[in-house]
Protein backbone atom coordinates (compact mmCIF):
# COMPACT_ATOMS: atom_id res chain seq x y z
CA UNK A 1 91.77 84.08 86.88
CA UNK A 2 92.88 87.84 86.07
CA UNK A 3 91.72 89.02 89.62
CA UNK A 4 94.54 86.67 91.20
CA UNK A 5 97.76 87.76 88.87
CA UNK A 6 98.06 91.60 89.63
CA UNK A 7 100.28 93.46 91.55
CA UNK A 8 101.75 97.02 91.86
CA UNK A 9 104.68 96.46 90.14
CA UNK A 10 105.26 94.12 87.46
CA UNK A 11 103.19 92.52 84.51
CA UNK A 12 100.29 90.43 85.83
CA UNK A 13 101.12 86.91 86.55
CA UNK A 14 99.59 84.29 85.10
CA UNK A 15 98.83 80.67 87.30
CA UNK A 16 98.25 77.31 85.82
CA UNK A 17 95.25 77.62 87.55
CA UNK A 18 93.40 79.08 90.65
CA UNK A 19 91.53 77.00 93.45
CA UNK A 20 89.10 78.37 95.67
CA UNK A 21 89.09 76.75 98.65
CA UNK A 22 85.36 76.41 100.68
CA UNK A 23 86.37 73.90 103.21
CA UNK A 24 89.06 73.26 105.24
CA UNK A 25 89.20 70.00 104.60
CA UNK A 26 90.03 70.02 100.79
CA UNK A 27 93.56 71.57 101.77
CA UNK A 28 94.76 67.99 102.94
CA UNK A 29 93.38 66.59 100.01
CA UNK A 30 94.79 69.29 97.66
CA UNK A 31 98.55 68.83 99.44
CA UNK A 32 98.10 64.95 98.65
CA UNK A 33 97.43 65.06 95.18
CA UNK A 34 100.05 68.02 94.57
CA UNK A 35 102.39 64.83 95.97
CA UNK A 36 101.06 62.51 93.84
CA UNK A 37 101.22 64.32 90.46
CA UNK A 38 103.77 66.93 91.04
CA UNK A 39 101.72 70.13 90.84
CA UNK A 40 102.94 73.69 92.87
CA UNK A 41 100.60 75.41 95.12
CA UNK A 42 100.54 78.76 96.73
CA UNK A 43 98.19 80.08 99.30
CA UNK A 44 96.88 83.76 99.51
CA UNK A 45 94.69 84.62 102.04
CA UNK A 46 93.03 87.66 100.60
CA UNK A 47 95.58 88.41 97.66
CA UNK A 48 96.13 92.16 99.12
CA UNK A 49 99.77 91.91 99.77
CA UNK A 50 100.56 95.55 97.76
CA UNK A 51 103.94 96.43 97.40
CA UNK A 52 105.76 93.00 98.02
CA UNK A 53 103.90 90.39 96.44
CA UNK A 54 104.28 86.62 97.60
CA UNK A 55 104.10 84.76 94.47
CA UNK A 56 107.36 83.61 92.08
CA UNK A 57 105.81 81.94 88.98
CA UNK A 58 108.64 82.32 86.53
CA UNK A 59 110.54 79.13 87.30
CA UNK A 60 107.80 76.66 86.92
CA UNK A 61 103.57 76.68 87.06
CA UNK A 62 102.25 77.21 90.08
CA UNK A 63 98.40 76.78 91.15
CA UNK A 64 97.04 79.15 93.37
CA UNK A 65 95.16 78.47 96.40
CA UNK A 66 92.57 81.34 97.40
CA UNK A 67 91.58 80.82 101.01
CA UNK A 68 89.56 83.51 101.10
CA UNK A 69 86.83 82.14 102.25
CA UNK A 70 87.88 80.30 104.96
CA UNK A 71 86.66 83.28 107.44
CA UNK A 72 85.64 81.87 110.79
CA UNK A 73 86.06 83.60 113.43
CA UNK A 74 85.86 81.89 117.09
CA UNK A 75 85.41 83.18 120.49
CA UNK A 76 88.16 81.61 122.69
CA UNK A 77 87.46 83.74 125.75
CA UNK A 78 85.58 87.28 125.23
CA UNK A 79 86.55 88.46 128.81
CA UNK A 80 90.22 87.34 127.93
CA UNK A 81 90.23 89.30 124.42
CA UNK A 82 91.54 85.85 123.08
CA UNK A 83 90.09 85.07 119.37
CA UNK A 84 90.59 82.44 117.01
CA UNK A 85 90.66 83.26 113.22
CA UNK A 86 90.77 81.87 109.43
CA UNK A 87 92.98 82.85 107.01
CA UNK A 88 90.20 85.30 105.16
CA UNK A 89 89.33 87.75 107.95
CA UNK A 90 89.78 90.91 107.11
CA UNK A 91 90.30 93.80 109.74
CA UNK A 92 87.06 95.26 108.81
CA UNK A 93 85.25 91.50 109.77
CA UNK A 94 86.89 91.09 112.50
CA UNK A 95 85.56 94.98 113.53
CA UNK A 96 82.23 94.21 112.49
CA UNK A 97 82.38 91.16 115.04
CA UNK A 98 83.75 92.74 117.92
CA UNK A 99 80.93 95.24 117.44
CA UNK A 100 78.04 92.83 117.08
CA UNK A 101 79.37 90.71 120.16
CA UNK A 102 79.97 93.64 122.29
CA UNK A 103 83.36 92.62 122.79
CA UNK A 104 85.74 95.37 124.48
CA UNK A 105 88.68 94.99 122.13
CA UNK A 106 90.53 96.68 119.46
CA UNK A 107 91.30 95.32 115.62
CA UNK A 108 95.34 94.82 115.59
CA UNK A 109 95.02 97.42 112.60
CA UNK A 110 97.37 98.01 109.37
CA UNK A 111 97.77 100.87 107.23
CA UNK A 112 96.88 98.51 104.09
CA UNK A 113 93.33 99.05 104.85
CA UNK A 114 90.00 97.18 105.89
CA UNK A 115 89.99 94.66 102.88
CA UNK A 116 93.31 92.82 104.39
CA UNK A 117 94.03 89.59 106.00
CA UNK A 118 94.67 89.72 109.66
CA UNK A 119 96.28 86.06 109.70
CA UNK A 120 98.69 87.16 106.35
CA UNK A 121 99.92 90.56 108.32
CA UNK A 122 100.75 88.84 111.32
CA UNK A 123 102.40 85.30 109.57
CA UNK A 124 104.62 88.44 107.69
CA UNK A 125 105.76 89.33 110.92
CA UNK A 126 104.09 92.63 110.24
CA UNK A 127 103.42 95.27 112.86
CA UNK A 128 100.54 98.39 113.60
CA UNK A 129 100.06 101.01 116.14
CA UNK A 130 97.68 99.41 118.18
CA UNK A 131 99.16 98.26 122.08
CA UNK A 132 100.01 95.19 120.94
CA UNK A 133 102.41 96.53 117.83
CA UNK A 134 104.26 93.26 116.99
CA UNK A 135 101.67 91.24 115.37
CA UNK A 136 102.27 88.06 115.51
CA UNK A 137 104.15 88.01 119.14
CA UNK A 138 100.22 88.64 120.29
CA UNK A 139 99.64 85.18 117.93
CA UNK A 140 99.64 83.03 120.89
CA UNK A 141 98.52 79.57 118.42
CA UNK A 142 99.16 78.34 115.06
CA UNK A 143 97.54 75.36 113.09
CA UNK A 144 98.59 74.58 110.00
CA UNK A 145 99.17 71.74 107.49
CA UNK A 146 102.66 70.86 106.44
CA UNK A 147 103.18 69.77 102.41
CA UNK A 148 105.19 66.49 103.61
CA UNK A 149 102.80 63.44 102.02
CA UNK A 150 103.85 61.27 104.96
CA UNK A 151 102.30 64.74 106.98
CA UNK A 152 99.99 66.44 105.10
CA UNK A 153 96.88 64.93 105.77
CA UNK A 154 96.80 65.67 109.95
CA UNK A 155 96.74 69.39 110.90
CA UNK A 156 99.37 69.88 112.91
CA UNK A 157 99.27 71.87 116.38
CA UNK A 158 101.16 72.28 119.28
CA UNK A 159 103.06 69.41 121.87
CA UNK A 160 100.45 71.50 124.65
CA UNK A 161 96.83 71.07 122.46
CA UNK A 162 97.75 67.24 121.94
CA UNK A 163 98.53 66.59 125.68
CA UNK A 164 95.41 68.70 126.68
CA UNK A 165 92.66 66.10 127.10
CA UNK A 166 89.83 68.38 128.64
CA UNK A 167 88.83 69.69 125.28
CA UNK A 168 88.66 73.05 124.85
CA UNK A 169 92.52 73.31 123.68
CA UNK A 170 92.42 76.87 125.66
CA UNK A 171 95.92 76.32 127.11
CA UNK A 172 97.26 75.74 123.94
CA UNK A 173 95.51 79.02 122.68
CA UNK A 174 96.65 81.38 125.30
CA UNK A 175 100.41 80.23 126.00
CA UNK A 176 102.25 81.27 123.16
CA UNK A 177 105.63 79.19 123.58
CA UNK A 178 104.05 75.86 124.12
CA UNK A 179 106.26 72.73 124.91
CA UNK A 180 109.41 71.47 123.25
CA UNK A 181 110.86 73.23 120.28
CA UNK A 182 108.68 76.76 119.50
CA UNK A 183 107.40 75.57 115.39
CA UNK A 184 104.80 77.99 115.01
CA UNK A 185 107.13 80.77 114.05
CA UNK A 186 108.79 78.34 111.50
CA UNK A 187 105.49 79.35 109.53
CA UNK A 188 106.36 83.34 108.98
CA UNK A 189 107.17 84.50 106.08
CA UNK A 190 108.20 80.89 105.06
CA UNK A 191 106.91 78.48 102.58
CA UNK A 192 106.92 75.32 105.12
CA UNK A 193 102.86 75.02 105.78
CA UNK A 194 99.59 76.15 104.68
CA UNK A 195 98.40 77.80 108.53
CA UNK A 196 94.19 77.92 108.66
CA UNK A 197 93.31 78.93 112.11
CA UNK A 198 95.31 81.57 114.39
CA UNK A 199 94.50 82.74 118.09
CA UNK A 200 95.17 86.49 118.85
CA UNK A 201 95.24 88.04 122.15
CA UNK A 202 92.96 91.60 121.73
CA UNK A 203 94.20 94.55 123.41
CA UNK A 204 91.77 96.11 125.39
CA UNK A 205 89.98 99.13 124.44
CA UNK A 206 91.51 102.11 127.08
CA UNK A 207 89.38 103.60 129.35
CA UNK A 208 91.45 106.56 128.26
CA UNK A 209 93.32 107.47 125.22
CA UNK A 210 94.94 110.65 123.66
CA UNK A 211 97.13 111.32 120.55
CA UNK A 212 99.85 113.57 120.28
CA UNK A 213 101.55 115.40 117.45
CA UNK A 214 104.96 117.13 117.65
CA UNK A 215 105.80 119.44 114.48
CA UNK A 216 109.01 119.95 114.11
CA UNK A 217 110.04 123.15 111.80
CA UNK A 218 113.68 123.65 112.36
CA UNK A 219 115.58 120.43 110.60
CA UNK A 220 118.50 121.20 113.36
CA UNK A 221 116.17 119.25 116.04
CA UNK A 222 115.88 115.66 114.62
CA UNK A 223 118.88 114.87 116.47
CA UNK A 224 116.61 115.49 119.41
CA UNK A 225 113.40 114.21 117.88
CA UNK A 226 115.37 110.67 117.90
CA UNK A 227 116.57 110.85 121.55
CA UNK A 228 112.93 112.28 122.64
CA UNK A 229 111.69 109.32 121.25
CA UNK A 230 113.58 106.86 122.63
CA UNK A 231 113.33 108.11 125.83
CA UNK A 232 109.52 108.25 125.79
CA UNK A 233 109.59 104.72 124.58
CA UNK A 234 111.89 103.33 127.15
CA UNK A 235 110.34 105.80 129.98
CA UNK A 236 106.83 105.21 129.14
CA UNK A 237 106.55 101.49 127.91
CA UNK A 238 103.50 100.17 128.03
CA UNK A 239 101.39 103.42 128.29
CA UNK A 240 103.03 104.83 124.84
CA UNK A 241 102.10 102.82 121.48
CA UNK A 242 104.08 102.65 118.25
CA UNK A 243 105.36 106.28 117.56
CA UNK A 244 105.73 107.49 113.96
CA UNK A 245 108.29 110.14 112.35
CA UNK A 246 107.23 111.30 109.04
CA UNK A 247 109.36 113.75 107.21
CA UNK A 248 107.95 116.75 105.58
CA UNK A 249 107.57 115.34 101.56
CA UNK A 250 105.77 112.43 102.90
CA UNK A 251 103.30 114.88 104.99
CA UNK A 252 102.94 116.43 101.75
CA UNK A 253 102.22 113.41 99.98
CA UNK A 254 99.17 112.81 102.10
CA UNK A 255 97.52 116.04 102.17
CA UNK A 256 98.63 117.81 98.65
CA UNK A 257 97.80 116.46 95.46
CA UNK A 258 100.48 115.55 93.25
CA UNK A 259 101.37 118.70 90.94
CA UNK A 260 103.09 117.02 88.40
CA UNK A 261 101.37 113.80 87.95
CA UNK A 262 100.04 115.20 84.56
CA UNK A 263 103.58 115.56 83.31
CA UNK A 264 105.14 113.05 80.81
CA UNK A 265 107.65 111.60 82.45
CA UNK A 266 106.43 112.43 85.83
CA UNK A 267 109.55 114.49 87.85
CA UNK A 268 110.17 114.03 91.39
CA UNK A 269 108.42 117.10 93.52
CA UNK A 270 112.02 119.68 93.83
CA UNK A 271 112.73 121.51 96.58
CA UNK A 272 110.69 124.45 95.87
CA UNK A 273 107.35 122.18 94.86
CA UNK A 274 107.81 120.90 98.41
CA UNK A 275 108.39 123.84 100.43
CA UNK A 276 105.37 125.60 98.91
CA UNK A 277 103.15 123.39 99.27
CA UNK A 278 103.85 122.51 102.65
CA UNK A 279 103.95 125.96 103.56
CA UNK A 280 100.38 125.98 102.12
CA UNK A 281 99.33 123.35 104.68
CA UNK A 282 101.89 124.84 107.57
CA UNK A 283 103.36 121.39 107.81
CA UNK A 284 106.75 120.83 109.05
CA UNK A 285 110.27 119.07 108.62
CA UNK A 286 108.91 116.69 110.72
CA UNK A 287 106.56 115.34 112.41
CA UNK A 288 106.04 113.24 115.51
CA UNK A 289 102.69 110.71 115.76
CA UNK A 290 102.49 108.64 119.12
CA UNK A 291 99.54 107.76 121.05
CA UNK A 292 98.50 106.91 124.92
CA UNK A 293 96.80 104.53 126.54
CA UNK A 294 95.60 104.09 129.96
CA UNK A 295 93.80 105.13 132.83
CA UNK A 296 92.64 109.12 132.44
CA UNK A 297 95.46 110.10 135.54
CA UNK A 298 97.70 107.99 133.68
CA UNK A 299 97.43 109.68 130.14
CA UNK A 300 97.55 112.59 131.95
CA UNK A 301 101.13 112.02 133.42
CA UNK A 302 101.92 111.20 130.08
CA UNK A 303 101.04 114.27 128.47
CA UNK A 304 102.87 116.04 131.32
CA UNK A 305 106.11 114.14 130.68
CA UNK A 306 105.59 114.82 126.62
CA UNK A 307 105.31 118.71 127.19
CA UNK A 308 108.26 118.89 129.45
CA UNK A 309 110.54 117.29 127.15
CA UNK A 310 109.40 117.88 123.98
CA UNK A 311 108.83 121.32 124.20
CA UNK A 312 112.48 122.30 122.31
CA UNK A 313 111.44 120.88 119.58
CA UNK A 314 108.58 122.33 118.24
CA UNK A 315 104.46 122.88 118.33
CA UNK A 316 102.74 120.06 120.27
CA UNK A 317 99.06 118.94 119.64
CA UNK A 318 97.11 116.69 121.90
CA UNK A 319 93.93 115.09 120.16
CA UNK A 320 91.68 115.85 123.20
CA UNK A 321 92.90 119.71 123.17
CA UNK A 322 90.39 122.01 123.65
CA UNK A 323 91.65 123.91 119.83
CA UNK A 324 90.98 120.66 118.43
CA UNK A 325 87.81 119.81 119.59
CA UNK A 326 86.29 123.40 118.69
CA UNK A 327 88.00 122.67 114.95
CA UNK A 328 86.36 119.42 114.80
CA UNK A 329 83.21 121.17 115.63
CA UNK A 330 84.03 124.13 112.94
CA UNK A 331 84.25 121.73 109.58
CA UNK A 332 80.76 120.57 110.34
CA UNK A 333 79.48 123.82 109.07
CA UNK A 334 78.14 124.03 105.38
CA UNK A 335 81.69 125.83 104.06
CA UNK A 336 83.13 124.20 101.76
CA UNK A 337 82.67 126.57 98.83
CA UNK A 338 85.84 128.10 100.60
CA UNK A 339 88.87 126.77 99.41
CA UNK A 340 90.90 127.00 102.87
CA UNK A 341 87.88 126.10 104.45
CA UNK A 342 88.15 122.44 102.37
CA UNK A 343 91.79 122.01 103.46
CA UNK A 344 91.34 122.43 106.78
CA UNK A 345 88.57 119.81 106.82
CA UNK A 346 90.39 117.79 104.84
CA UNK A 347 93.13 117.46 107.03
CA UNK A 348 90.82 117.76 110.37
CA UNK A 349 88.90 114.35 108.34
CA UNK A 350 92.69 112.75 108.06
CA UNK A 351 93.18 113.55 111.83
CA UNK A 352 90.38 111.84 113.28
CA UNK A 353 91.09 108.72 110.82
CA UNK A 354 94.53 108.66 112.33
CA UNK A 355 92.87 108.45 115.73
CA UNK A 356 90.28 105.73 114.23
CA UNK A 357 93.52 103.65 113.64
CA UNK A 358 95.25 103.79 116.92
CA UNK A 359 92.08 102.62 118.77
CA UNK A 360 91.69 100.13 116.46
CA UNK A 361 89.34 101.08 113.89
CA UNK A 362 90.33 99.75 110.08
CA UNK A 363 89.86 102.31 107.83
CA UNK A 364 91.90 103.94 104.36
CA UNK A 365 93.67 106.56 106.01
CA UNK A 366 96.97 105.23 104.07
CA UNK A 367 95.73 103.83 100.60
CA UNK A 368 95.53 106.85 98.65
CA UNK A 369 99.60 106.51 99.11
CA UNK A 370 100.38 104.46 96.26
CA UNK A 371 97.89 106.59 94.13
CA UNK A 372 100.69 109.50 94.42
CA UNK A 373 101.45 109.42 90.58
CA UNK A 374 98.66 107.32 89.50
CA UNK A 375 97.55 109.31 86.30
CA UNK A 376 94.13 107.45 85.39
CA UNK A 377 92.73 107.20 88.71
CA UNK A 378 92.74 109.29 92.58
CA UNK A 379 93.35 107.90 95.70
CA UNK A 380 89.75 109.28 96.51
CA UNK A 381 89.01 107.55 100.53
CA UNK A 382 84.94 107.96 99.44
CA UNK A 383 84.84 104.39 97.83
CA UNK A 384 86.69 101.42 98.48
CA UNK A 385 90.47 101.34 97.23
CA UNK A 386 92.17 98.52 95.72
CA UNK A 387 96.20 100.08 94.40
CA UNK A 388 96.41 97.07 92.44
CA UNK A 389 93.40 96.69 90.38
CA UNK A 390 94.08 100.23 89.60
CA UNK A 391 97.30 100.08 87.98
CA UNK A 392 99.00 101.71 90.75
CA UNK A 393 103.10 101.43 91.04
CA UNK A 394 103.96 100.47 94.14
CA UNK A 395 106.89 99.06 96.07
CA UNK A 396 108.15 99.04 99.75
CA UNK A 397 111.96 99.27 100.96
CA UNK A 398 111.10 98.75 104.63
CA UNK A 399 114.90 98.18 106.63
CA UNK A 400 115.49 98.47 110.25
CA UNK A 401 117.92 100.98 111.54
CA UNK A 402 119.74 101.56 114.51
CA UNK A 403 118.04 103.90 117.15
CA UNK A 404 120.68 106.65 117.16
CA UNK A 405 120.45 109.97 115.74
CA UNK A 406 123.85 109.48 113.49
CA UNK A 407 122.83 106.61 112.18
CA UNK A 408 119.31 107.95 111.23
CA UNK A 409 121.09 111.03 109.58
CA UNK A 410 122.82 109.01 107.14
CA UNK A 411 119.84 106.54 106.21
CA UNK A 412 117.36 110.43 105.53
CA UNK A 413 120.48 111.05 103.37
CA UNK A 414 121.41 107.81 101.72
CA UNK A 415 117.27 107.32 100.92
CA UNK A 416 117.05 111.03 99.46
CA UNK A 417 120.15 110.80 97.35
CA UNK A 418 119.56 107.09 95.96
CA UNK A 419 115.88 107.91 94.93
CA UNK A 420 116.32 111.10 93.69
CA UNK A 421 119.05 109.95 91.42
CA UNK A 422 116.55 107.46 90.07
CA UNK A 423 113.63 110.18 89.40
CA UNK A 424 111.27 108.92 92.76
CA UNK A 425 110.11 111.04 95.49
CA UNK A 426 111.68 110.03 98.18
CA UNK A 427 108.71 109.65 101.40
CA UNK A 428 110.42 108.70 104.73
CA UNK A 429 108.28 107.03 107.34
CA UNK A 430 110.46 106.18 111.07
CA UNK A 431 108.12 103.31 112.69
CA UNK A 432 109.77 103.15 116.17
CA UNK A 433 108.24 100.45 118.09
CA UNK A 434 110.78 99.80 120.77
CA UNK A 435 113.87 102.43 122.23
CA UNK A 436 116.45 100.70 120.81
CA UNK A 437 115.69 99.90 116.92
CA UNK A 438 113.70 101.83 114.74
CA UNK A 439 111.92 100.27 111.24
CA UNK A 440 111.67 102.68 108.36
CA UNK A 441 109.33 102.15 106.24
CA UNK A 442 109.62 103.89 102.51
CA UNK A 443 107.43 103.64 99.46
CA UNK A 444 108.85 103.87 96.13
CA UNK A 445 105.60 105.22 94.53
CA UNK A 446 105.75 105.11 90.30
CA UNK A 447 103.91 105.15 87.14
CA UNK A 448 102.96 102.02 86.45
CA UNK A 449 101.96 102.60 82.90
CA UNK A 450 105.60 103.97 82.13
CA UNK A 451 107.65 100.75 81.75
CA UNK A 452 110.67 102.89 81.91
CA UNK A 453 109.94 104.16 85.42
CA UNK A 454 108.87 100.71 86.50
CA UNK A 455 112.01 99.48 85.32
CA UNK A 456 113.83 102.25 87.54
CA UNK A 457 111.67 101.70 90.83
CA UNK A 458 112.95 98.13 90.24
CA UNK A 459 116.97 98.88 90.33
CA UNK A 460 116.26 102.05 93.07
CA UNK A 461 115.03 99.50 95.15
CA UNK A 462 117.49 97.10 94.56
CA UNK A 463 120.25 99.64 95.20
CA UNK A 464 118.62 100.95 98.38
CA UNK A 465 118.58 97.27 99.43
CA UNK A 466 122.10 96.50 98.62
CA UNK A 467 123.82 99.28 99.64
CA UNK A 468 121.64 99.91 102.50
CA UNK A 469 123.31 96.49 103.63
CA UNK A 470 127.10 97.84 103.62
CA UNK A 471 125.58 100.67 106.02
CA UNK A 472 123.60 98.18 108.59
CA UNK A 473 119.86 99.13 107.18
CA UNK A 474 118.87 95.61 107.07
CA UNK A 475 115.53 94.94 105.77
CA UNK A 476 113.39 93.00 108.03
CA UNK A 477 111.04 91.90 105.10
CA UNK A 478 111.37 91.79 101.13
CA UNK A 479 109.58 91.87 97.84
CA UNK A 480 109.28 88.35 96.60
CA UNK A 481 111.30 88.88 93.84
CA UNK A 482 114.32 90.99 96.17
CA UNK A 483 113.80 87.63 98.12
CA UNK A 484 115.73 85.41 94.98
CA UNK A 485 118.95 88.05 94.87
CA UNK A 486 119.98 86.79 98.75
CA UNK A 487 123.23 85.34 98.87
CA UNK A 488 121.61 82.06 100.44
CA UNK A 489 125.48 80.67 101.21
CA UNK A 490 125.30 81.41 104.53
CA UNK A 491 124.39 78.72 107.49
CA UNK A 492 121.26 80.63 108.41
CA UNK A 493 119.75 79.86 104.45
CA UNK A 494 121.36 76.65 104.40
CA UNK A 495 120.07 75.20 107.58
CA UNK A 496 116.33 76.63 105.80
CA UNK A 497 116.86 74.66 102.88
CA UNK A 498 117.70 71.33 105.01
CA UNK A 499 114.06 72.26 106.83
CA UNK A 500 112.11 72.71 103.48
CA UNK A 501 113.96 69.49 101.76
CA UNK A 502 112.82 67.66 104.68
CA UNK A 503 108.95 69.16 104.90
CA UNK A 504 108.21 69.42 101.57
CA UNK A 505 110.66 66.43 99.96
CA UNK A 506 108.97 67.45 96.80
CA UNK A 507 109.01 71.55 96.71
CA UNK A 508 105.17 71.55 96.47
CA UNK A 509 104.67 75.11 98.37
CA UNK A 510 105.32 78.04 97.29
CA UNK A 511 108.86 77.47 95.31
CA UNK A 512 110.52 80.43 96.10
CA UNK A 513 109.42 82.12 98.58
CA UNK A 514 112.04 82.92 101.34
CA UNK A 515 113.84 79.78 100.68
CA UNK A 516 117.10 78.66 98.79
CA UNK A 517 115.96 76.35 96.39
């Protein structure tokens, strides 16, 4: 039971109970008798949700239902890239498939590493860098078991897969919007079904690919950073993935150790801390992370475009550069009793894992993150990571902003100021996905064993959430227990609560969660 209550930032939970579910076929069963005698359930796929948690179990006892090992996975058409899933496939599984079958596709791949549910990211409506960024728009089917007892005993599907007599429900698997009213996306980030199989459409593996990196030194340019980057994405759509801007403490935070983890209470890196040790590493204000896909003369075009108009701004890399290529051959020599030596292969060793990501590849490239001022443990990439078994304080303030420079000014400043004044380092990631909104995605990264500075991660992220509001950074996704503070007045929450009182008449699933009950 103690494996199933932690988190990364609050005491561990503790369930009535915990069900492991083998079979499909028990969930029906499980939603029947949770009718009958009045029980809660919750579903977890793999129970790796760090930094927002899914589970309220302060208002009355809930039993957890660990469908873990419900981990099919199902060719629907290889040639296609089409795929049908279970709730417990990881990204590294699904890898370790496409491998074995040959299959010319890449892993829709997350930052929270190989040991995470692929059906969970996309049912959060979460996103990645791979060509197909949004998730669960490349979920083209859902099936899933509502909690009504009239209900709960048929899986439900789509109007298409029960019209579709020859079979092999493939229409229903590759048509996303079906026919009649869309339901599927009624089950993201909801509390309306318990969803057991999911059909992806793979992007393709490019024939070509390249990364690019844009360090910007002088702070003056991020007014231009912004427009570059909404031009490239509007410009080159299609060709140009997910593009990241990192700002210069969170570069730090992946390539320095922290230097005052060891301090009691840990401080906040200050000005100083941060300019030395990213002048140590050469790293910059900022810096730009995009990739391309495509044919070779197509890349190529792109790389063109990117030098032309990003040359103001600062020093542009290419991953298939020439300087690159010779470094990557340099750290393979026996070195590392030099200490500069180690740092550049360090950060060469974070390059190429970077890469791994955008074509696809799961790997921990962004786990040692919420180690940042872990004090009894390193985020060290050589063994498997797991922040929460770890102790590791961890929450994420991820709102969307509009994509204009002004606007993006005031959120770097509003962040900075708000977690500063509440003792956090503040680490700004800008996720831009599409030219015209941008999704920032900031971890408030604490010592879990201080109470105190729990207890302040808590109310900075509660002010950053709030007042973020009254400014237009609206968060597209929220901590389960930021999900109860919602002023659930509105039409939008009321019209939910009418839909969960009339699927789940007796609030069997998940009370709580992204509802107004």
């Amino acid at each position: 039971m103690s494996q199933y209550g932690i988190n990364t930032f609050g005491k561990p939970q503790q369930f009535s109970g915990a069900i492991q579910v083998l079979q499909e076929s028990a969930i029906p069963q499980l939603l029947s008798l949770a009718n009958s005698v009045g029980i809660k359930l919750h579903p977890v796929s793999t129970n790796n949700n760090w930094g927002y948690g899914s589970i309220l179990v302060d208002k009355e006892p809930v039993y957890l239902l660990d469908l873990s090992a419900l981990n099919a996975i199902t060719p629907t058409n290889k040639e296609l890239g089409l795929i049908t899933i279970g709730p417990g496939v990881t990204q590294q599984q699904l890898h370790d498939y496409l491998v074995e079958h040959n299959w010319p596709h890449m892993v829709p791949v997350t930052g929270a590493g190989p040991s995470c549910s692929l059906l969970s990211n996309a049912l959060e409506r979460g996103y990645g860098i791979t060509p197909y960024t949004d998730h669960f728009y490349a979920c083209n089917a859902v099936k899933a078991y509502l909690p009504h007892p009239d209900l709960c005993e048929q899986k439900l599907s789509s109007a298409v897969s029960a019209l579709d007599q020859s079979g092999n429900d493939f229409i229903d698997k590759t048509f996303k919007w079906g026919l009649g009213p869309y339901i599927d996306g009624l089950f993201t980030q909801s509390n309306l079904g318990v969803v057991t199989e999911m059909t992806l459409r793979l992007a393709k593996k490019p024939s070509s690919f390249c990364a690019f990196y844009i360090q910007i030194f002088e702070e003056d340019n991020f007014s231009e950073a912004v427009s570059f980057i909404r031009d490239l994405l509007e410009s080159q759509s299609g060709m140009v993935g997910s593009i990241n801007l990192m700002d210069k403490r969170r570069l730090v935070s992946m390539t320095c150790e922290n230097p005052n983890v060891e301090n009691n209470p840990i401080e906040p890196l200050s000005d100083e801390q941060v300019n030395k040790l990213a002048a140590s590493k050469r790293l910059p204000e900022w810096m730009i992370v995009g990739s391309i896909y495509g044919e070779q003369p197509v890349v190529n075009f792109v790389k063109k475009y990117i030098k032309q108009k990003g040359k103001k701004l600062g020093r542009i890399l290419f991953s298939d550069s020439i300087l690159l290529k010779f470094a990557r051959q340099f750290v393979r020599l026996p070195l590392n009793f030099i200490p500069a030596f180690k740092d550049v292969k360090g950060q060469l060793t974070s390059l190429k894992e970077g890469v791994d990501i955008m074509l696809g590849e799961p790997n921990q490239v962004a786990l040692p993150l919420p180690y940042w001022r872990n004090k009894s443990s390193k985020g060290d990439k050589s063994r498997p990571l797991d922040p929460a078994s770890e102790n590791c304080g961890l929450l994420w303030y991820a709102p969307l902003i509009p994509m204009d420079p002004n606007s993006l000014k005031q959120f770097v400043s509003f962040v900075r100021s708000t977690m500063l004044k509440y003792e956090l380092d503040p680490l700004i990631t800008f996720t831009n996905l599409k030219h015209d909104c941008i999704d920032s995605t900031v971890p408030l990264v604490f010592d879990k064993s201080d109470s105190s500075e729990e207890t302040r991660a808590l109310n900075c992220l509660h002010e950053l959430i709030t007042e973020g509001c009254k400014n237009g950074f609206v968060p597209y996704r929220l901590p389960i227990h930021e999900q109860q503070q919602i002023d659930k007045s509105s039409a939008y929450w009321q019209t939910i609560k009418v839909l969960k009182n009339a699927m789940d008449p007796n609030n069997i699933l998940s009370p709580g969660k992204y509802d107004s009950q």
